[in-house]
Protein backbone atom coordinates (compact mmCIF):
# COMPACT_ATOMS: atom_id res chain seq x y z
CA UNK A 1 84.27 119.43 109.88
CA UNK A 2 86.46 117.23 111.99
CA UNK A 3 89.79 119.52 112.77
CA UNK A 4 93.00 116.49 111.94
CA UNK A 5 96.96 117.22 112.41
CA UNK A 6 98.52 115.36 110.15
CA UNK A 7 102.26 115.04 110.10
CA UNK A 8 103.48 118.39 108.48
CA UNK A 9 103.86 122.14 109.49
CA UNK A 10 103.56 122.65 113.40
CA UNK A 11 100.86 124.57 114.68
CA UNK A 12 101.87 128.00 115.24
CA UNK A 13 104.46 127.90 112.01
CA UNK A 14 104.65 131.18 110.72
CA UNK A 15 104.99 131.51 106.63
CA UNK A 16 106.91 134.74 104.78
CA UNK A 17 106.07 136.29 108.12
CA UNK A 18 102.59 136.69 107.50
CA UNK A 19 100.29 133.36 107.75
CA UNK A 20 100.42 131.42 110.51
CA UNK A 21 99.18 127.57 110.47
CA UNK A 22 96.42 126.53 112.64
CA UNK A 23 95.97 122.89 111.69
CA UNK A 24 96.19 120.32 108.76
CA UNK A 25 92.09 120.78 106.91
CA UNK A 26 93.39 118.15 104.45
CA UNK A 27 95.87 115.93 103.03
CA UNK A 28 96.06 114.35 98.96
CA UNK A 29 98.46 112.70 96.91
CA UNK A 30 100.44 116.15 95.28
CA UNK A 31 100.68 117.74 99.28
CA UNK A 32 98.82 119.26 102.21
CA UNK A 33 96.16 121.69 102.85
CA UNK A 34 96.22 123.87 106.09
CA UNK A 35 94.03 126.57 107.64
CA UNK A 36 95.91 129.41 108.89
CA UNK A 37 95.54 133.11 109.56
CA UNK A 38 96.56 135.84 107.85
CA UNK A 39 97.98 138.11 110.66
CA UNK A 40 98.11 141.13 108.12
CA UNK A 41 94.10 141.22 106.78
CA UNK A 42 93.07 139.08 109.98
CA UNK A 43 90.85 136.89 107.63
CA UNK A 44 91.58 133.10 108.01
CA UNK A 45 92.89 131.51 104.54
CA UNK A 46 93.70 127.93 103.27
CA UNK A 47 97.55 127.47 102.31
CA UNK A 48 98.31 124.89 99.95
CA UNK A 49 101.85 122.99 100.13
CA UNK A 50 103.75 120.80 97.35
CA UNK A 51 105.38 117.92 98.86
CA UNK A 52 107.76 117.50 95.95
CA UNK A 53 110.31 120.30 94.50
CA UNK A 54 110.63 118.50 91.19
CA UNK A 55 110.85 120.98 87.97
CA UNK A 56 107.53 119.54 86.88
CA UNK A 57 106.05 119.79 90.28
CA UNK A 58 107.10 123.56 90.28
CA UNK A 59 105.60 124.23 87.18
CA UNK A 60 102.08 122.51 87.12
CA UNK A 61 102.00 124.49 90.92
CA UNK A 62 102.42 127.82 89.05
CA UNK A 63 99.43 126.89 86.76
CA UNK A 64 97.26 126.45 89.08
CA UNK A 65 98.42 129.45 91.39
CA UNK A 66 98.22 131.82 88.19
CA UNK A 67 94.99 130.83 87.55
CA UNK A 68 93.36 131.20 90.67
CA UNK A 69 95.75 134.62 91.18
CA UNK A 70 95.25 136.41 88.22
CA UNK A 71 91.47 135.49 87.14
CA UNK A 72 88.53 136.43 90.05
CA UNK A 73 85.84 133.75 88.52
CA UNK A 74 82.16 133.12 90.65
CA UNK A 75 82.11 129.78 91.46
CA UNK A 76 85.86 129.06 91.37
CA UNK A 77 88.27 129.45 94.75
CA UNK A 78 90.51 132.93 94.76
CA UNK A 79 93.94 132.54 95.50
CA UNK A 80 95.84 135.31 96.93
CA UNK A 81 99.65 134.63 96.83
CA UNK A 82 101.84 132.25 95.89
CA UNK A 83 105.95 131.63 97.23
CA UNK A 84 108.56 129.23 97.85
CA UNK A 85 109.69 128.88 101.29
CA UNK A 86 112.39 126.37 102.75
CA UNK A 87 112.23 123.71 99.28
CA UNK A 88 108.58 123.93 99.40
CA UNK A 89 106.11 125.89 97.59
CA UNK A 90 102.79 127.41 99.09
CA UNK A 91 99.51 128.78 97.62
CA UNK A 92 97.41 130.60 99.61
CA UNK A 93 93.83 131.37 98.77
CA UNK A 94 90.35 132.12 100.32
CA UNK A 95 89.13 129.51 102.88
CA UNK A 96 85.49 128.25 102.45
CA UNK A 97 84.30 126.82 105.27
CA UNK A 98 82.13 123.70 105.96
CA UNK A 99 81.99 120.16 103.91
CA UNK A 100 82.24 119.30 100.55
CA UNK A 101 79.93 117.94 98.23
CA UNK A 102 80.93 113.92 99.07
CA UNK A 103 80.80 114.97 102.69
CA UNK A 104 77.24 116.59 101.99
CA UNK A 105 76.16 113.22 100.41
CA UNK A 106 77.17 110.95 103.61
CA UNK A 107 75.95 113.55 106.16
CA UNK A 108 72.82 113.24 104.24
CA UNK A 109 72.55 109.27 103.63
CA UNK A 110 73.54 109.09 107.74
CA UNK A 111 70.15 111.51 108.80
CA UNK A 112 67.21 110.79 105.92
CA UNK A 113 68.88 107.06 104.14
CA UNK A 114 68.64 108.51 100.59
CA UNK A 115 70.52 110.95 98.92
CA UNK A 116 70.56 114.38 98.38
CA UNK A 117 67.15 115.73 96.54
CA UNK A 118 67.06 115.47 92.88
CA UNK A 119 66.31 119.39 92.40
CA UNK A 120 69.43 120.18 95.05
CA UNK A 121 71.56 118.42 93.02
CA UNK A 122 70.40 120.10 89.31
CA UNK A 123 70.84 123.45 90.90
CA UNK A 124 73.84 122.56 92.33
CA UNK A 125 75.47 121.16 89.37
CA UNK A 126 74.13 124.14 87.25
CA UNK A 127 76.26 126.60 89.10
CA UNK A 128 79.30 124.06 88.60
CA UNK A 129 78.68 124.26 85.11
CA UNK A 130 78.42 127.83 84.96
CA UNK A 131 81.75 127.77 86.87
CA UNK A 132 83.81 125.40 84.83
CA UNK A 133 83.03 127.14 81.42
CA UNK A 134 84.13 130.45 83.12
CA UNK A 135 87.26 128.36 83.08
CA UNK A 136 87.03 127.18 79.71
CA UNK A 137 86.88 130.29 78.79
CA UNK A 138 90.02 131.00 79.97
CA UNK A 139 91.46 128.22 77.85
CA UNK A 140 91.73 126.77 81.20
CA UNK A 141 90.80 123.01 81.73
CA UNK A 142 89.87 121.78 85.64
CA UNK A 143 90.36 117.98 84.69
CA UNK A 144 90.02 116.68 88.16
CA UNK A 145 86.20 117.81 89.13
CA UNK A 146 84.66 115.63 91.70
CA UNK A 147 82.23 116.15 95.05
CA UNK A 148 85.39 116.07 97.01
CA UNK A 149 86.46 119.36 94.82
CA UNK A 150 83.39 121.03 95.43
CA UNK A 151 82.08 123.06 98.91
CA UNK A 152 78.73 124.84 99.09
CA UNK A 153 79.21 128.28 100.75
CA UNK A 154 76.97 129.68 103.69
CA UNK A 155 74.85 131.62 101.04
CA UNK A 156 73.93 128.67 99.04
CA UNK A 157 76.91 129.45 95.86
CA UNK A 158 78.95 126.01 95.46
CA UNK A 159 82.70 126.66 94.62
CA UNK A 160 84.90 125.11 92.36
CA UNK A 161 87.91 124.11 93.90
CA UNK A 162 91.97 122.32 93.66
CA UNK A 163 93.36 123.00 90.17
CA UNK A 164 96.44 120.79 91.13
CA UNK A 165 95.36 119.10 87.44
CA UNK A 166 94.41 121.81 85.52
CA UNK A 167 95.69 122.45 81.83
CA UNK A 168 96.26 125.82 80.40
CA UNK A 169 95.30 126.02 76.34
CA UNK A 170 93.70 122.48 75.83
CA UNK A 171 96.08 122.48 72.54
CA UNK A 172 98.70 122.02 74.46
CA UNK A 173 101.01 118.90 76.20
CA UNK A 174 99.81 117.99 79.51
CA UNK A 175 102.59 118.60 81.72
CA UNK A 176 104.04 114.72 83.58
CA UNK A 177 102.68 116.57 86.89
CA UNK A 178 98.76 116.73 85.83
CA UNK A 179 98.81 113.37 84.32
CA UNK A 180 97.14 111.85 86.73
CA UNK A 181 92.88 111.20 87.63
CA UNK A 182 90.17 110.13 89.68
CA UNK A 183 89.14 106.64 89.03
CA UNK A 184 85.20 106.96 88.31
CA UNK A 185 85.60 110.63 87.28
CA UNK A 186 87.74 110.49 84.82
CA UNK A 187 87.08 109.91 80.48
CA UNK A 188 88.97 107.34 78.59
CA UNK A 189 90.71 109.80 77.11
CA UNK A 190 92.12 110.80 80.39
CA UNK A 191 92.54 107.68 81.76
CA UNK A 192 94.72 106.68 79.23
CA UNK A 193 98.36 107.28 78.16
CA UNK A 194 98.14 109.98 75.02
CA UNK A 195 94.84 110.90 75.19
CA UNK A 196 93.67 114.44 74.37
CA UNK A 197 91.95 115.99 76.96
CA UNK A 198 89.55 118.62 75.99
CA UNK A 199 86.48 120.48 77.31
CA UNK A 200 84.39 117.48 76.92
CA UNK A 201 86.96 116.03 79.16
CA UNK A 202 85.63 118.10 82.43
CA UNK A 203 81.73 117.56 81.14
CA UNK A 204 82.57 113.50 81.29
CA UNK A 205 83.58 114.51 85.23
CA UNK A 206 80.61 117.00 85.52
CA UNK A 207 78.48 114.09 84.78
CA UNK A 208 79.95 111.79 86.68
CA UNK A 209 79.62 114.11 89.54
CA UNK A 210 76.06 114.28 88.84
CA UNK A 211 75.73 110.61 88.60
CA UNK A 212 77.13 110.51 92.63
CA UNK A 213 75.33 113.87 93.67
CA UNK A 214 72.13 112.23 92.60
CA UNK A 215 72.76 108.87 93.96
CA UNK A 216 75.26 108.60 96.54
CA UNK A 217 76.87 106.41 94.34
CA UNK A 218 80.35 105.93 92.69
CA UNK A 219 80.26 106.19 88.70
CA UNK A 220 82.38 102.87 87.30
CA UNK A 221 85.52 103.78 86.41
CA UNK A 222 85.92 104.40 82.57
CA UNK A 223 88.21 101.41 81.85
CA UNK A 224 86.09 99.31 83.41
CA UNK A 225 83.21 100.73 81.05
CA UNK A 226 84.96 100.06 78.19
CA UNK A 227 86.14 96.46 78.59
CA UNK A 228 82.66 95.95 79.57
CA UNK A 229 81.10 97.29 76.41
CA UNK A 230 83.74 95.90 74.41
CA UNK A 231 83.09 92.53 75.89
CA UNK A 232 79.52 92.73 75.19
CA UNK A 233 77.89 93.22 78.32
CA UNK A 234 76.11 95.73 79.69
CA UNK A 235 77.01 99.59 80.88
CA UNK A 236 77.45 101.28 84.02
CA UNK A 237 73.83 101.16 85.86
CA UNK A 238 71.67 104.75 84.73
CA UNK A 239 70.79 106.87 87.74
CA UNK A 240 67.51 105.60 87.97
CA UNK A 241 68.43 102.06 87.39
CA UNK A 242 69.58 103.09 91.50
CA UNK A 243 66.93 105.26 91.87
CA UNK A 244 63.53 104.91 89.95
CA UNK A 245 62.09 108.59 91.42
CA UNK A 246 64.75 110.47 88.93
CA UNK A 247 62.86 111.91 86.51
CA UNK A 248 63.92 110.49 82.78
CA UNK A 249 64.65 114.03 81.89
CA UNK A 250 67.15 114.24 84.40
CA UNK A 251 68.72 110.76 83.74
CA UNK A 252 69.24 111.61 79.97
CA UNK A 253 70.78 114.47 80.97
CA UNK A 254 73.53 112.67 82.92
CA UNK A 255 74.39 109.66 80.90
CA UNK A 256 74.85 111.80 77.60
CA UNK A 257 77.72 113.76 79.63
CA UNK A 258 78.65 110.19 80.82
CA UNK A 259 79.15 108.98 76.99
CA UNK A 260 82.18 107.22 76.37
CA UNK A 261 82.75 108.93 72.92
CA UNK A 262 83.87 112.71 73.41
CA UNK A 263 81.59 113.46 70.36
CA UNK A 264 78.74 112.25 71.61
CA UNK A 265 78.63 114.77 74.95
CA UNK A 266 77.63 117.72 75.61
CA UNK A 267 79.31 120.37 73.72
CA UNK A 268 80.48 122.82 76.19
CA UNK A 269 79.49 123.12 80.26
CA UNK A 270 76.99 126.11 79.23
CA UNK A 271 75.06 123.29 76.76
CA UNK A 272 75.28 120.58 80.02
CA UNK A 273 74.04 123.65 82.38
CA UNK A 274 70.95 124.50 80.08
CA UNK A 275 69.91 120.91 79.79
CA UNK A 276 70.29 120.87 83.60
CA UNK A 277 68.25 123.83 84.25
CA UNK A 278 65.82 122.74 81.48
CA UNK A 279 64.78 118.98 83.69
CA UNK A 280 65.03 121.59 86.91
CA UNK A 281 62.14 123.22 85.46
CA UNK A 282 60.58 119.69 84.12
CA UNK A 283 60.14 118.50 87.39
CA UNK A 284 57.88 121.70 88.06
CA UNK A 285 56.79 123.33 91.47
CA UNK A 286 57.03 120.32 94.34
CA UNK A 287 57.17 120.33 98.25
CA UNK A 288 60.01 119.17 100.08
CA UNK A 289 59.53 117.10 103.22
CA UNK A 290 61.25 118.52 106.38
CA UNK A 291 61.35 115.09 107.89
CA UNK A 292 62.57 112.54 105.20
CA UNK A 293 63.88 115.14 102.06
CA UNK A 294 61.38 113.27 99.67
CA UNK A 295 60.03 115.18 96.96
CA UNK A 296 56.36 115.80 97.02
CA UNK A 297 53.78 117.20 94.68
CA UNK A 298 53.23 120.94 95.67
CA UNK A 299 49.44 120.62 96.45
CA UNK A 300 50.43 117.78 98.66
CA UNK A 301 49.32 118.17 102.29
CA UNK A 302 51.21 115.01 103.93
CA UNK A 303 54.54 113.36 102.41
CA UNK A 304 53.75 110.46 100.25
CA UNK A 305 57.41 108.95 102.20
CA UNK A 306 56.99 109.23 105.56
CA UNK A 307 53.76 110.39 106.11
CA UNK A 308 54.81 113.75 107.89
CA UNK A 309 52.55 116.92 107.64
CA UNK A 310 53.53 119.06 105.02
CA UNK A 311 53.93 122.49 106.49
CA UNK A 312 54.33 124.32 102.72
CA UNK A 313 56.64 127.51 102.98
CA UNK A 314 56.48 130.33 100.52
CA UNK A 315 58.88 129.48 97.31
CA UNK A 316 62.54 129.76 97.80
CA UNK A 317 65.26 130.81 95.69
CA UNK A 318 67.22 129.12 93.85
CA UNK A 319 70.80 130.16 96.47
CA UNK A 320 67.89 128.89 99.30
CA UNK A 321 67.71 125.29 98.05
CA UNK A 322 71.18 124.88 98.26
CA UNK A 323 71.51 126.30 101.54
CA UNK A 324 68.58 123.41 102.74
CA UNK A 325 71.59 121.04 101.45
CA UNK A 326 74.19 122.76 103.39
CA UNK A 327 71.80 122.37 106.80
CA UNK A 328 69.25 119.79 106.02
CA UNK A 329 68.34 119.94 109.40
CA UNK A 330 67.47 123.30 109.84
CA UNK A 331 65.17 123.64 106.86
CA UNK A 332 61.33 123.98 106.99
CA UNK A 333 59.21 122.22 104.68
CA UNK A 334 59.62 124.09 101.27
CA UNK A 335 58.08 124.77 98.07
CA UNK A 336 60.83 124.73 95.02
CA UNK A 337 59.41 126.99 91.66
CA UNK A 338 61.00 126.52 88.59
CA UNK A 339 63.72 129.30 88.15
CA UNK A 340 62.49 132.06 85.54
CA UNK A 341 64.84 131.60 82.39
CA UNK A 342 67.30 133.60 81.74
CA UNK A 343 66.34 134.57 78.15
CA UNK A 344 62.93 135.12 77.49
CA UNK A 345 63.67 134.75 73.74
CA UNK A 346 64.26 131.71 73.37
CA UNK A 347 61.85 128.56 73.03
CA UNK A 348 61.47 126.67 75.59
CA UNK A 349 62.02 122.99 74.42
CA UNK A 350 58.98 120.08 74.57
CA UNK A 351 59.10 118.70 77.50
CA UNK A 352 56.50 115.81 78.25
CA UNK A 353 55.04 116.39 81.62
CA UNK A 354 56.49 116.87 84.76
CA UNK A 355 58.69 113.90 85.50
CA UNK A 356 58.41 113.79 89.23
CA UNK A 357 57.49 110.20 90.02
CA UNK A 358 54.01 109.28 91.71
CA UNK A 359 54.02 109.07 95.46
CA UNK A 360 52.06 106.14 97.53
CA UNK A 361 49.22 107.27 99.27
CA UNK A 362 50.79 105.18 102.34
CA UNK A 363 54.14 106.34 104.24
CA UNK A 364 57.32 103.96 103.59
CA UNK A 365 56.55 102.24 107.35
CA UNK A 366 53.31 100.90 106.44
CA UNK A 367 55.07 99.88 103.10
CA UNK A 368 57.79 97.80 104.78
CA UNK A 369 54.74 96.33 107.06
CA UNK A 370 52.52 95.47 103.77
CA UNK A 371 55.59 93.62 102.06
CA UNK A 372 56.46 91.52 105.94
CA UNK A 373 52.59 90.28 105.94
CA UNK A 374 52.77 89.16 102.69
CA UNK A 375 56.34 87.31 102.89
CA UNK A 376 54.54 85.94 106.38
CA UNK A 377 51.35 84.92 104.21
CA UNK A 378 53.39 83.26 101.92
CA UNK A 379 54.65 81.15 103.86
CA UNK A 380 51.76 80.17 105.31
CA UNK A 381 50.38 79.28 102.10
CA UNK A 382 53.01 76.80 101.48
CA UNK A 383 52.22 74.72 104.82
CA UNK A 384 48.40 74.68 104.47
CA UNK A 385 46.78 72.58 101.45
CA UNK A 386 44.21 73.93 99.24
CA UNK A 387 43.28 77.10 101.20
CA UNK A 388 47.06 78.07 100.93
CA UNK A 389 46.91 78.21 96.93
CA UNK A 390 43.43 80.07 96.95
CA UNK A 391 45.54 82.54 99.52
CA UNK A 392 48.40 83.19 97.12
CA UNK A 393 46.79 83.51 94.14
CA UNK A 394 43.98 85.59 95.75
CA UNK A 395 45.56 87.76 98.69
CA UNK A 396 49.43 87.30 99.01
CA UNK A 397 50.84 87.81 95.08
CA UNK A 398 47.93 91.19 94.67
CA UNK A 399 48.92 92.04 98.04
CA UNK A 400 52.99 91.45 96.94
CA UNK A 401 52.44 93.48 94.14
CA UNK A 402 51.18 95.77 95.99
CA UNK A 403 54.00 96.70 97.94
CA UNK A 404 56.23 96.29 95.20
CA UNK A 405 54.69 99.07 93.55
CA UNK A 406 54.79 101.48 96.92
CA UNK A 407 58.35 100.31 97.16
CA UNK A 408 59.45 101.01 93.67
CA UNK A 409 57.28 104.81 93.49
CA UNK A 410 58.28 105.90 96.75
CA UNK A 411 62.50 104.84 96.71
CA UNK A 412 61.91 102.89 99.80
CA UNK A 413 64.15 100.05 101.40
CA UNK A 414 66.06 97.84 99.91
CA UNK A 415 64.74 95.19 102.71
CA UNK A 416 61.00 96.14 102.11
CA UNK A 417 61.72 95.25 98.13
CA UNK A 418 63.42 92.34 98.85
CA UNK A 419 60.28 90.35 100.88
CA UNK A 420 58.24 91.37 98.77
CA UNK A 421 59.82 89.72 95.72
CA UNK A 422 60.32 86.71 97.76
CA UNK A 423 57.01 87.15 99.03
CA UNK A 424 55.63 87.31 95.11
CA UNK A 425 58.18 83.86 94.42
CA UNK A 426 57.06 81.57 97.46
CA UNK A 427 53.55 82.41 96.31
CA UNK A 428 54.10 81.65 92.58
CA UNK A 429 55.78 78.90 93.13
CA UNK A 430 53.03 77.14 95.24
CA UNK A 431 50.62 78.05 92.63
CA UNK A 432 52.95 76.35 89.74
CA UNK A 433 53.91 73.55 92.36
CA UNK A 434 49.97 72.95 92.83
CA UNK A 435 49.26 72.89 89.00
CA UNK A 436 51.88 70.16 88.24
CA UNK A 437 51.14 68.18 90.94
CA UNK A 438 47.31 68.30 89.60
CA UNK A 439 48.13 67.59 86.40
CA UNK A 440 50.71 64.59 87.22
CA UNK A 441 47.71 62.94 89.12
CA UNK A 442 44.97 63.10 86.52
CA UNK A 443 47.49 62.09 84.05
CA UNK A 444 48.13 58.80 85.94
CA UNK A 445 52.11 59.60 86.90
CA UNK A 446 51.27 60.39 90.60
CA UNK A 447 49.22 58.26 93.19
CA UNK A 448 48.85 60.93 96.17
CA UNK A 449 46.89 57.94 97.80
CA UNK A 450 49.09 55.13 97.49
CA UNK A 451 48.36 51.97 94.82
């Protein structure tokens, strides 16, 4: 991670004698983040400063440092000591290294151009669950869970982190300091003023998390959603309205945690984790590709995406896939097995068959070179009589299709989809243009030869 200095404590700055600042990590809206060293355990650790020594500052910053103080949770940062130092109050807890979850996502876009793999981000999210109804359990509501809030550790565990919102007893008022959100991440009920926020209130952001960690892209902010229902029009796109490959298991999944109404998601984080761990194990065993981080079927010998040999590596654990996120680089070829579940006991529920979606037999190159010849074809078509229609009704729309298909099974380009659909148009309409010119001339209304 890029090491910034913004304007605040000095390098060197020594706090309560004991924790010296190294450098700025990060900087929000309620104050500043900072690495420094602890020069009595020699361990590095992240302070936390408040910018603003309000009453209601002071307070919602001792909620969040008795939390993380006084409860050791897995998944969830551990805070070590809080104090007030010249006007300013600190929080100083354990330092986890590397990028965060929207960091993870760009990183990833920048080296394979899709986003992070759809069983990465079920595990992933699984463990945040698990993490954020340890809260709950403390009567103890996150209310600001996003990807920036969450880091992966070294050993695969993702960690919950910034309770600058949090809520103690959800029965409670929400103190003027936490009233605040994310756009995009956020419930109505959050977003607006007097709304109770409750435990369905963090699985709305787990969701919407989801939603991003899936597909790199930013849920609509609830407002928006609701003047756009309201109005009559249509919702915030489903995952894989962005990308077809999610499996429909998966997809359900997220958009019931997305639901507007409170009532209508998920009960609890532990009901949200289960249905994530249930489409985990829907999508069954499958290879990931080394080179491009597309899923493949775990028999497969080459990558349906790119075409690369698929080197197949004994099964990993479940801590192992997320490390592959953490360093996609690094990781061989793998093959993911369903985790065992947890409780033997109980049913498993019906589940139609594994949702992963079908790969082309042909790599996403030769995709984006099927769809060009067939926009080039096309064209063609249009400048040469008679021989031109045969062409596009008999080789440019099947070979259009085609590539529409490849395009639309594999998650490839944007660009490739786009010639071919203009590819399929140009040839339909010199077909239509043919048959009305046809029919004008038998019919007596055109004279192609004059008179």
């Amino acid at each position: 991670m890029m090491q910034t200095q913004e304007i605040g404590l000095p390098s060197g700055t020594v706090l309560r004698g004991r924790y010296r600042i190294e450098y700025t990590l990060s900087k929000g809206g309620f104050g500043k983040v900072y690495l420094a060293t602890d020069l009595q355990d020699h361990r590095q650790v992240a302070v936390k400063e408040a910018d603003y020594a309000d009453p209601q500052t002071e307070e919602q910053f001792a909620v969040e440092a008795r939390v993380l103080i006084s409860h050791s949770l897995k998944g969830v940062v551990r805070g070590y000591d809080s104090f007030a130092e010249k006007g300013r109050f600190y929080l100083v807890m354990a330092y986890i290294a590397g990028d965060n979850v929207e960091e993870m996502q760009i990183a990833h876009f920048k080296q394979f151009q899709r986003p992070l793999p759809e069983h990465m981000a079920l595990m992933l999210m699984a463990l945040i669950c698990a993490a954020t109804q340890e809260l709950h359990d403390q009567k103890v509501l996150h209310r600001d869970i996003k990807p920036a809030n969450i880091k992966v550790e070294q050993s695969g565990q993702p960690i919950l982190l910034d309770l600058g919102l949090a809520k103690l007893d959800p029965a409670t008022h929400t103190l003027l300091a936490a009233q605040a959100y994310t756009p995009g991440y956020a419930p109505p009920e959050q977003c607006q003023e007097g709304g109770i926020t409750t435990e369905r209130t963090d699985v709305y952001a787990l969701g919407a998390t989801t939603y991003y960690t899936l597909t790199g892209r930013q849920p609509w902010d609830a407002i928006k959603r609701l003047i756009e229902v309201q109005q009559g029009h249509s919702d915030m796109p489903a995952t894989r309205d962005h990308c077809p490959w999610i499996s429909p298991t998966t997809d359900a999944v997220v958009m019931q945690a997305l639901a507007l109404e409170p009532e209508r998601r998920f009960s609890s984080a532990t009901a949200m984790q289960r249905a994530l761990e249930d489409a985990y194990r829907a999508l069954g065993p499958t290879a990931l590709c080394a080179a491009c981080h597309a899923l493949n079927g775990a028999n497969a010998e080459y990558c349906g995406d790119c075409g690369a040999a698929l080197k197949q590596a004994p099964p990993q654990t479940a801590q192992a896939v997320l490390m592959a996120a953490v360093a996609p680089a690094d990781v061989p070829t793998q093959i993911i097995a369903p985790p065992k579940r947890h409780n033997a006991t109980l049913p498993m529920p019906s589940r139609p068959e594994p949702m992963l979606m079908p790969r082309p037999i042909l790599p996403r190159r030769r995709v984006a070179f099927l769809a060009r010849v067939a926009l080039w074809l096309s064209i063609l078509a249009l400048l040469v009589p008679f021989l031109g229609q045969l062409s596009a009704l008999f080789v440019v729309i099947p070979l259009a299709l085609t590539a529409r298909g490849h395009v639309a099974r594999s998650g490839g380009t944007l660009r490739g989809a786009g010639r071919a659909n203009i590819a399929l148009g140009l040839a339909l309409l010199n077909i239509i243009g043919t048959i009305v010119l046809v029919y004008l001339t038998f019919t007596g209304k055109v004279h192609p030869f004059g008179g």
